[in-house]
ModelCIF file with pLDDT and N, C-alpha, C, O atoms, coordinates in Angstrom:
data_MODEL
#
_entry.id   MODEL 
#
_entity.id                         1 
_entity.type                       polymer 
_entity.pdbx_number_of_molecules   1 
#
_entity_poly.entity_id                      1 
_entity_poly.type                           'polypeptide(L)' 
_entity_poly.nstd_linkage                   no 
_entity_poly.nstd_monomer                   no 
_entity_poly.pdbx_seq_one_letter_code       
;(UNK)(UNK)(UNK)(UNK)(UNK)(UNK)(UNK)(UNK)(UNK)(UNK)(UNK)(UNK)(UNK)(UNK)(UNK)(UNK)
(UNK)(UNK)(UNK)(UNK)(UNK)(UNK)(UNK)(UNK)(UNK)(UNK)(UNK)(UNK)(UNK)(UNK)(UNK)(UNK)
;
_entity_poly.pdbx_seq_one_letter_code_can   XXXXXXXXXXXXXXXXXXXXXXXXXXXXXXXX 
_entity_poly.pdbx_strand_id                 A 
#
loop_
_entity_poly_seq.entity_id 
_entity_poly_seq.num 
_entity_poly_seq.mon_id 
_entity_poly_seq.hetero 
1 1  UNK n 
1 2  UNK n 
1 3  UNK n 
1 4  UNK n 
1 5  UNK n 
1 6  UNK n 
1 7  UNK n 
1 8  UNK n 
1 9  UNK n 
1 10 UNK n 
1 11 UNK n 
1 12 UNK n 
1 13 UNK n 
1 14 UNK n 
1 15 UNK n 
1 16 UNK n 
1 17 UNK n 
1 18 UNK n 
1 19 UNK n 
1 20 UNK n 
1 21 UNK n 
1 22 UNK n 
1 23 UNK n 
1 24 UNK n 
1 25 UNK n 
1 26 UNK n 
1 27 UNK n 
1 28 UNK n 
1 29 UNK n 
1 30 UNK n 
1 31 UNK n 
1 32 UNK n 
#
_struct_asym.id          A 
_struct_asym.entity_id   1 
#
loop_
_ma_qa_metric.id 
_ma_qa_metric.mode 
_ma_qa_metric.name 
_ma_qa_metric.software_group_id 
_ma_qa_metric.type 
1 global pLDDT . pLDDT 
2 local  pLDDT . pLDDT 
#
_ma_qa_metric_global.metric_id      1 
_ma_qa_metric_global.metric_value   93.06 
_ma_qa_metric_global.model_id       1 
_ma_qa_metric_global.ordinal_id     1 
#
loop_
_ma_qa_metric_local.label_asym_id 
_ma_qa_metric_local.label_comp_id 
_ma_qa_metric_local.label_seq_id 
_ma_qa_metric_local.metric_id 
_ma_qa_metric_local.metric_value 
_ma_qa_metric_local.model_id 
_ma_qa_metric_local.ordinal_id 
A UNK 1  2 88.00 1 1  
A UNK 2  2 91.00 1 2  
A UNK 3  2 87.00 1 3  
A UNK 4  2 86.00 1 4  
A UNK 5  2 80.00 1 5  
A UNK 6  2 83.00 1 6  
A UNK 7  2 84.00 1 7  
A UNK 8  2 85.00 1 8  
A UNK 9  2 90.00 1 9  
A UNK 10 2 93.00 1 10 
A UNK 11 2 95.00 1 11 
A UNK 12 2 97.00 1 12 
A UNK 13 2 98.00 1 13 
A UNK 14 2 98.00 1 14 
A UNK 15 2 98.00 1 15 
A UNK 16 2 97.00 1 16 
A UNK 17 2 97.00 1 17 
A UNK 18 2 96.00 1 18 
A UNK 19 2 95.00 1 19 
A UNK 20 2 94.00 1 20 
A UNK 21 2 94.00 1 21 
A UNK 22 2 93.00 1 22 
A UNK 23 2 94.00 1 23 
A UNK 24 2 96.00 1 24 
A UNK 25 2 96.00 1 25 
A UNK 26 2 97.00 1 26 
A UNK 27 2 97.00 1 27 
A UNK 28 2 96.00 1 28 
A UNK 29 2 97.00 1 29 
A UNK 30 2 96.00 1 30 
A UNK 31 2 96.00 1 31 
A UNK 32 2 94.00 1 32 
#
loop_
_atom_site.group_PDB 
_atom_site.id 
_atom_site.type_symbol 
_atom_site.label_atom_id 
_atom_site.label_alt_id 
_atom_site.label_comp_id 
_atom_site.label_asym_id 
_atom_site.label_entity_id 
_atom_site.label_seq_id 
_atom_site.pdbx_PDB_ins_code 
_atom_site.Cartn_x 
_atom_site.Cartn_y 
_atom_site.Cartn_z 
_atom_site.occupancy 
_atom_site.B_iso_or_equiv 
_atom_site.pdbx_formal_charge 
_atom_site.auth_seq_id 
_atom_site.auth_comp_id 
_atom_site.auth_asym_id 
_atom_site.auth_atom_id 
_atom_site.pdbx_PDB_model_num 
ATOM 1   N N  . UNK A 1 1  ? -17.733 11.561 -1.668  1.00 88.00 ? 1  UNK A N  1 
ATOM 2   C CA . UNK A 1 1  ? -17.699 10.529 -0.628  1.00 88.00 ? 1  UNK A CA 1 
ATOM 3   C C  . UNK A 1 1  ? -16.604 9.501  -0.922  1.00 88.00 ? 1  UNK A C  1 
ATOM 4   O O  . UNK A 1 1  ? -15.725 9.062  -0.180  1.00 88.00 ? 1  UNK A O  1 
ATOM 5   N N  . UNK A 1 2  ? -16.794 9.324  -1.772  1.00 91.00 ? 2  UNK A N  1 
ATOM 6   C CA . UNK A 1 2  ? -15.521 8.303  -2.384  1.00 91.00 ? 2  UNK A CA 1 
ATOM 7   C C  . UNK A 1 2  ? -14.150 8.830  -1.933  1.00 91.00 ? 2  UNK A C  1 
ATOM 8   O O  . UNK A 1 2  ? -13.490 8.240  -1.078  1.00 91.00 ? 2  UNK A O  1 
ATOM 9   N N  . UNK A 1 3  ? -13.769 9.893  -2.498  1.00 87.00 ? 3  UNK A N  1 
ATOM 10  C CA . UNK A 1 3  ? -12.688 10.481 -2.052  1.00 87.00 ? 3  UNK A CA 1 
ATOM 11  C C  . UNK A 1 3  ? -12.340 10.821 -0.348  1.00 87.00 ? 3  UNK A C  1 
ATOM 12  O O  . UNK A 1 3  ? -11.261 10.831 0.243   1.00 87.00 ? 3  UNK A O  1 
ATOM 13  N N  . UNK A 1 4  ? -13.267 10.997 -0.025  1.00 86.00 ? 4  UNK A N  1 
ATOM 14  C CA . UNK A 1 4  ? -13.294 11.167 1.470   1.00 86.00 ? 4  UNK A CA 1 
ATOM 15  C C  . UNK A 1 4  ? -12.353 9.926  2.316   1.00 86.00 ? 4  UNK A C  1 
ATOM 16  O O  . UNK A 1 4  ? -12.756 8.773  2.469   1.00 86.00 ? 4  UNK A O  1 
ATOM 17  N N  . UNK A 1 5  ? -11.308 10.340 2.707   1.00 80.00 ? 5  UNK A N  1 
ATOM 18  C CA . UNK A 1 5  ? -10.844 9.272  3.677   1.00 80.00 ? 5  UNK A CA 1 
ATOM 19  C C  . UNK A 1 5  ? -11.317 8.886  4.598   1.00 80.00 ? 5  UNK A C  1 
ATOM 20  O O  . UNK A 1 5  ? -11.094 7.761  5.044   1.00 80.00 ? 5  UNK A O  1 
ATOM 21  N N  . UNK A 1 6  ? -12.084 9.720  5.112   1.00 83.00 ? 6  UNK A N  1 
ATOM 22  C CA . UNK A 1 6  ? -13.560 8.862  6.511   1.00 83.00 ? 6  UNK A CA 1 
ATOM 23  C C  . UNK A 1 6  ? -13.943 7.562  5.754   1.00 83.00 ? 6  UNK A C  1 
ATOM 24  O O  . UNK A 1 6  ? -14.368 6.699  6.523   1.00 83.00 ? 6  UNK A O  1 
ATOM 25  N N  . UNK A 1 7  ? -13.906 7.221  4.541   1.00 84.00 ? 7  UNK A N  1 
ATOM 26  C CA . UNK A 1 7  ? -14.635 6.274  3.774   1.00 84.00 ? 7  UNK A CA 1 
ATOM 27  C C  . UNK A 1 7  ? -14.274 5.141  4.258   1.00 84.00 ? 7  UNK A C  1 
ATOM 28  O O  . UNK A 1 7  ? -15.038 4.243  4.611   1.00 84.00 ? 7  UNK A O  1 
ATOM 29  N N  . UNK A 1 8  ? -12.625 5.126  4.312   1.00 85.00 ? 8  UNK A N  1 
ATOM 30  C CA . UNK A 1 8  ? -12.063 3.943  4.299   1.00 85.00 ? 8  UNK A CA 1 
ATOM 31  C C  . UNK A 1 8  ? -12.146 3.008  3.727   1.00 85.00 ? 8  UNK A C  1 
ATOM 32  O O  . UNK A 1 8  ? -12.212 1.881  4.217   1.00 85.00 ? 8  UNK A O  1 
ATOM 33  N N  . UNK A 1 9  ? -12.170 3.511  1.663   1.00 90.00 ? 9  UNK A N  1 
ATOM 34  C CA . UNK A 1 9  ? -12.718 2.646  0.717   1.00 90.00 ? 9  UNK A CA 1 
ATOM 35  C C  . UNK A 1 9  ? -11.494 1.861  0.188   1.00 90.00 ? 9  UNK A C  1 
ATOM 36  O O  . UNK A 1 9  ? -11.034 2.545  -0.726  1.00 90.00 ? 9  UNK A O  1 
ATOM 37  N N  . UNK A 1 10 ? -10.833 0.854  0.327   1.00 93.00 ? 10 UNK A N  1 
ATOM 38  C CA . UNK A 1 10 ? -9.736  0.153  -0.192  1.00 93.00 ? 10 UNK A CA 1 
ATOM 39  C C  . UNK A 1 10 ? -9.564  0.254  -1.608  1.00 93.00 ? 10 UNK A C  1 
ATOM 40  O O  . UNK A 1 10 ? -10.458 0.075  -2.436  1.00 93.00 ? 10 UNK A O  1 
ATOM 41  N N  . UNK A 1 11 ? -8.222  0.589  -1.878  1.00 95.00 ? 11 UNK A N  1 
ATOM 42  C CA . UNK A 1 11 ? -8.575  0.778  -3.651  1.00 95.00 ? 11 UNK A CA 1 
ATOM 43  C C  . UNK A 1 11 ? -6.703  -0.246 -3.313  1.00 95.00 ? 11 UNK A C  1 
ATOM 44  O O  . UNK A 1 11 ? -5.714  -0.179 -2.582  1.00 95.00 ? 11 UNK A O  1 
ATOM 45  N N  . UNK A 1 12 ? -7.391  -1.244 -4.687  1.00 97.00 ? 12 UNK A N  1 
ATOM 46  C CA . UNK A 1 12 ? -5.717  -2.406 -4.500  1.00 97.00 ? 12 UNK A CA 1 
ATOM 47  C C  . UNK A 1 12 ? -5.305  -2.243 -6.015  1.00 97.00 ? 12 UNK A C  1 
ATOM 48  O O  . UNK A 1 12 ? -5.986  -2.302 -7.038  1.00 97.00 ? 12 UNK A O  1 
ATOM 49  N N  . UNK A 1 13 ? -3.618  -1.961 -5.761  1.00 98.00 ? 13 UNK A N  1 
ATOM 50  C CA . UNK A 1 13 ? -2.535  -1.764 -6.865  1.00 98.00 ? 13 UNK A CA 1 
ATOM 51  C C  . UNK A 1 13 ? -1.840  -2.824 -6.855  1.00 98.00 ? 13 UNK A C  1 
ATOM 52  O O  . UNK A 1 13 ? -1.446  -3.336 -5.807  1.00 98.00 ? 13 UNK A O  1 
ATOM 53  N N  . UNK A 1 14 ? -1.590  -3.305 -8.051  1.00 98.00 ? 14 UNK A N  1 
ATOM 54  C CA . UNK A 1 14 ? 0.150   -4.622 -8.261  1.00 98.00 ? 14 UNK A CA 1 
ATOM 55  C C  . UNK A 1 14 ? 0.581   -3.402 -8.803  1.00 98.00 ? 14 UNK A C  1 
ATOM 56  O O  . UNK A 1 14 ? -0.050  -2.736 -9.624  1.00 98.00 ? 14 UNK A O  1 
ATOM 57  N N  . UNK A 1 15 ? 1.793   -3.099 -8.268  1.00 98.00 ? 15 UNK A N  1 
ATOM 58  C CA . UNK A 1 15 ? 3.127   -2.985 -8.695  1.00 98.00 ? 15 UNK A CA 1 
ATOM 59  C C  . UNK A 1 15 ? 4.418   -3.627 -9.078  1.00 98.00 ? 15 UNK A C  1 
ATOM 60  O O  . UNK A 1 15 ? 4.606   -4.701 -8.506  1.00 98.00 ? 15 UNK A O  1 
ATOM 61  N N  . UNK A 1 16 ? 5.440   -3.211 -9.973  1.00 97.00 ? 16 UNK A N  1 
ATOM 62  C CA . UNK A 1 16 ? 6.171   -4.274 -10.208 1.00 97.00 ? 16 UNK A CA 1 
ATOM 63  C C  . UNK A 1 16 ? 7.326   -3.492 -9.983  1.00 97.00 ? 16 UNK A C  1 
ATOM 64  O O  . UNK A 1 16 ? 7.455   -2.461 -10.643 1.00 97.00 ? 16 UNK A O  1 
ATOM 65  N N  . UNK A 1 17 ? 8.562   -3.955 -8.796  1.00 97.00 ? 17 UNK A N  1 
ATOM 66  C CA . UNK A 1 17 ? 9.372   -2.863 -8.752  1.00 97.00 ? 17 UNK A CA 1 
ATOM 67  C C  . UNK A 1 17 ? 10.913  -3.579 -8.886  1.00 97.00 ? 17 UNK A C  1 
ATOM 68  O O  . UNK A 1 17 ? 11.167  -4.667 -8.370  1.00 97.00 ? 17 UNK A O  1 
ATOM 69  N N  . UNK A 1 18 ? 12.001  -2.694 -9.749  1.00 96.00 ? 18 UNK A N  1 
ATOM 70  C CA . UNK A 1 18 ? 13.083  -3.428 -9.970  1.00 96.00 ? 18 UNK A CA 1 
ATOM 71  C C  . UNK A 1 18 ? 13.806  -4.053 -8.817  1.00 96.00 ? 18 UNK A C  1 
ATOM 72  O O  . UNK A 1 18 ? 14.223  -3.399 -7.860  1.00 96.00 ? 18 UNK A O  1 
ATOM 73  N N  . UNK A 1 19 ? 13.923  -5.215 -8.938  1.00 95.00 ? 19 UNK A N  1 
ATOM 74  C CA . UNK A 1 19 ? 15.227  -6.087 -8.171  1.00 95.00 ? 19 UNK A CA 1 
ATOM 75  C C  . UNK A 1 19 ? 14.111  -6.796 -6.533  1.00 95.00 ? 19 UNK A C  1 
ATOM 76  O O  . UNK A 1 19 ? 12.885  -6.741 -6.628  1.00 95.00 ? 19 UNK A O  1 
ATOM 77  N N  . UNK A 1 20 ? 14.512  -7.154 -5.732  1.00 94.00 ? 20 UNK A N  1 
ATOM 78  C CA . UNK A 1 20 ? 13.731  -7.752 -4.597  1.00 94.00 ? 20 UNK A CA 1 
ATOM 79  C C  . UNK A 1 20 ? 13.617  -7.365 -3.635  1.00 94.00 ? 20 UNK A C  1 
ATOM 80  O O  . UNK A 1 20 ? 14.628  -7.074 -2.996  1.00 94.00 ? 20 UNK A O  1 
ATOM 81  N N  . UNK A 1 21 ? 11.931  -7.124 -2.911  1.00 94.00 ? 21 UNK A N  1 
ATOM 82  C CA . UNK A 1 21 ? 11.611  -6.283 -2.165  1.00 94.00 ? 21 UNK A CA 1 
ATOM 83  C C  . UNK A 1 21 ? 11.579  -7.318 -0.982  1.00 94.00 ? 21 UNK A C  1 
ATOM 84  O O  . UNK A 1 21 ? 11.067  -8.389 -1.307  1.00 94.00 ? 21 UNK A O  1 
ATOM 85  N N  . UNK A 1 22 ? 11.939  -7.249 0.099   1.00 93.00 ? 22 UNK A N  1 
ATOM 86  C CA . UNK A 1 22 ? 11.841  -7.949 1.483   1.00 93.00 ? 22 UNK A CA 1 
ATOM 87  C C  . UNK A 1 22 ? 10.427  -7.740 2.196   1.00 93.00 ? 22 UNK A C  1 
ATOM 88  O O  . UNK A 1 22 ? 9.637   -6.844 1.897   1.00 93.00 ? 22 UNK A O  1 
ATOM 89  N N  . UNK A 1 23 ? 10.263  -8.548 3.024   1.00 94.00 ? 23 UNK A N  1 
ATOM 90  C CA . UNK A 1 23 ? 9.218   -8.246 4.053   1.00 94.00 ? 23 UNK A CA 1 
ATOM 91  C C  . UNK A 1 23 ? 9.290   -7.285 4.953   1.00 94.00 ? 23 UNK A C  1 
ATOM 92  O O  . UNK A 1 23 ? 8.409   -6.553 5.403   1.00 94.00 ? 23 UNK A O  1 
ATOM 93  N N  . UNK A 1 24 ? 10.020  -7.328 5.096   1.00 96.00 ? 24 UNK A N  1 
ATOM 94  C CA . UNK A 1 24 ? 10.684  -5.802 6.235   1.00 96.00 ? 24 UNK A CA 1 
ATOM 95  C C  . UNK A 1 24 ? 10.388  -4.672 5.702   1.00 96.00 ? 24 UNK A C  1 
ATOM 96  O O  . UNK A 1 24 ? 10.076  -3.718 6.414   1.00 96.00 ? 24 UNK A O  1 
ATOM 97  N N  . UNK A 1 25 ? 10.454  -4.550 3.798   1.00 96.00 ? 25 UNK A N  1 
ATOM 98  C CA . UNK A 1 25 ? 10.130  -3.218 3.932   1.00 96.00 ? 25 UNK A CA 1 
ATOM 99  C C  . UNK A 1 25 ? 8.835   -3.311 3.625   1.00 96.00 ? 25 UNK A C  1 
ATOM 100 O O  . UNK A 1 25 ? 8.181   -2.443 4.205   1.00 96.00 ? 25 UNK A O  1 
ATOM 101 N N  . UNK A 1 26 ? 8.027   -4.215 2.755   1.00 97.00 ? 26 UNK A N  1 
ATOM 102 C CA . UNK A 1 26 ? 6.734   -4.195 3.453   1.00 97.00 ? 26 UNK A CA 1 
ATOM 103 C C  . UNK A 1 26 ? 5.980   -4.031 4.210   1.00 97.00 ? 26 UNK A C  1 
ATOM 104 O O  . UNK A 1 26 ? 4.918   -3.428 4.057   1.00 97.00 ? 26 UNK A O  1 
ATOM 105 N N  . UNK A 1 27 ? 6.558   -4.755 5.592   1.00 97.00 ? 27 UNK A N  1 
ATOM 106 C CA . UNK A 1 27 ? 6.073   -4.332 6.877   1.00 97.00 ? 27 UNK A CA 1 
ATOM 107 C C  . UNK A 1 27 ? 6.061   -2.600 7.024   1.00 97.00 ? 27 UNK A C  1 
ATOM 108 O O  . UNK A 1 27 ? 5.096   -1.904 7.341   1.00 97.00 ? 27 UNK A O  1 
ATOM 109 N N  . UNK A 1 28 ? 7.274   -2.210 6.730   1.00 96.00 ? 28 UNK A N  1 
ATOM 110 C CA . UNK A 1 28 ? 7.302   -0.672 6.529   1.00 96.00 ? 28 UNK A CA 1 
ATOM 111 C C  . UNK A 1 28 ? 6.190   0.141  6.389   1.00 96.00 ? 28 UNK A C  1 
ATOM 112 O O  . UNK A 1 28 ? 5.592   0.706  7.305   1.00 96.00 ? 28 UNK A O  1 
ATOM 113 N N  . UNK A 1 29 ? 5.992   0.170  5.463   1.00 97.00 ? 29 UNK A N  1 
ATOM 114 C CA . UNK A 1 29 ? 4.867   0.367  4.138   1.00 97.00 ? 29 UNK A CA 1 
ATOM 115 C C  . UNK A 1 29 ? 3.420   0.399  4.725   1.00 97.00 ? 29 UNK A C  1 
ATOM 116 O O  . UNK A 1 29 ? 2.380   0.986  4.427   1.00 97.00 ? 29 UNK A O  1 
ATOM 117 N N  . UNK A 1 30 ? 3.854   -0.597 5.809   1.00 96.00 ? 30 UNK A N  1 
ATOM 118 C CA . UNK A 1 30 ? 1.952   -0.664 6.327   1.00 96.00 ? 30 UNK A CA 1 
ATOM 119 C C  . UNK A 1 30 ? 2.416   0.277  7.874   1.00 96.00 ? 30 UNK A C  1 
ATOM 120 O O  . UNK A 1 30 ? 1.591   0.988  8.448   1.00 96.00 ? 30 UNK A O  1 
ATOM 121 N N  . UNK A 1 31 ? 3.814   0.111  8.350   1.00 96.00 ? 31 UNK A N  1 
ATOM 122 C CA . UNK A 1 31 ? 4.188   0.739  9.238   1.00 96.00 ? 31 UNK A CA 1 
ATOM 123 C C  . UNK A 1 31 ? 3.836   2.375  9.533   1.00 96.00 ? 31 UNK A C  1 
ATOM 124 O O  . UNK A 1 31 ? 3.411   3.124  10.412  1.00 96.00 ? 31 UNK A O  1 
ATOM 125 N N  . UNK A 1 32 ? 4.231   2.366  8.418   1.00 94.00 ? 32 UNK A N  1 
ATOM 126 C CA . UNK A 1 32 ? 4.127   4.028  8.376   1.00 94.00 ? 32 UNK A CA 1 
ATOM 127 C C  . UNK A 1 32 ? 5.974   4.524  7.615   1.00 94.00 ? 32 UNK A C  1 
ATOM 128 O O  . UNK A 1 32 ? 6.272   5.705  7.438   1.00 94.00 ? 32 UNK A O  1 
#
């Protein structure tokens, strides 16, 4: 069940990625 994407169980990551990420590609990211 957990694994199941019907779940729609939020699992939250920090990442730390070289040099500076904009909002734009954030927006991306949730964009698709």
């Amino acid at each position: 069940r957990l694994l199941d994407p019907e779940t729609h169980l939020g699992k939250v990551y920090h990442v730390q990625v070289a040099g500076q990420i904009g909002d734009d590609q954030l927006k991306q990211m949730v964009a698709g």
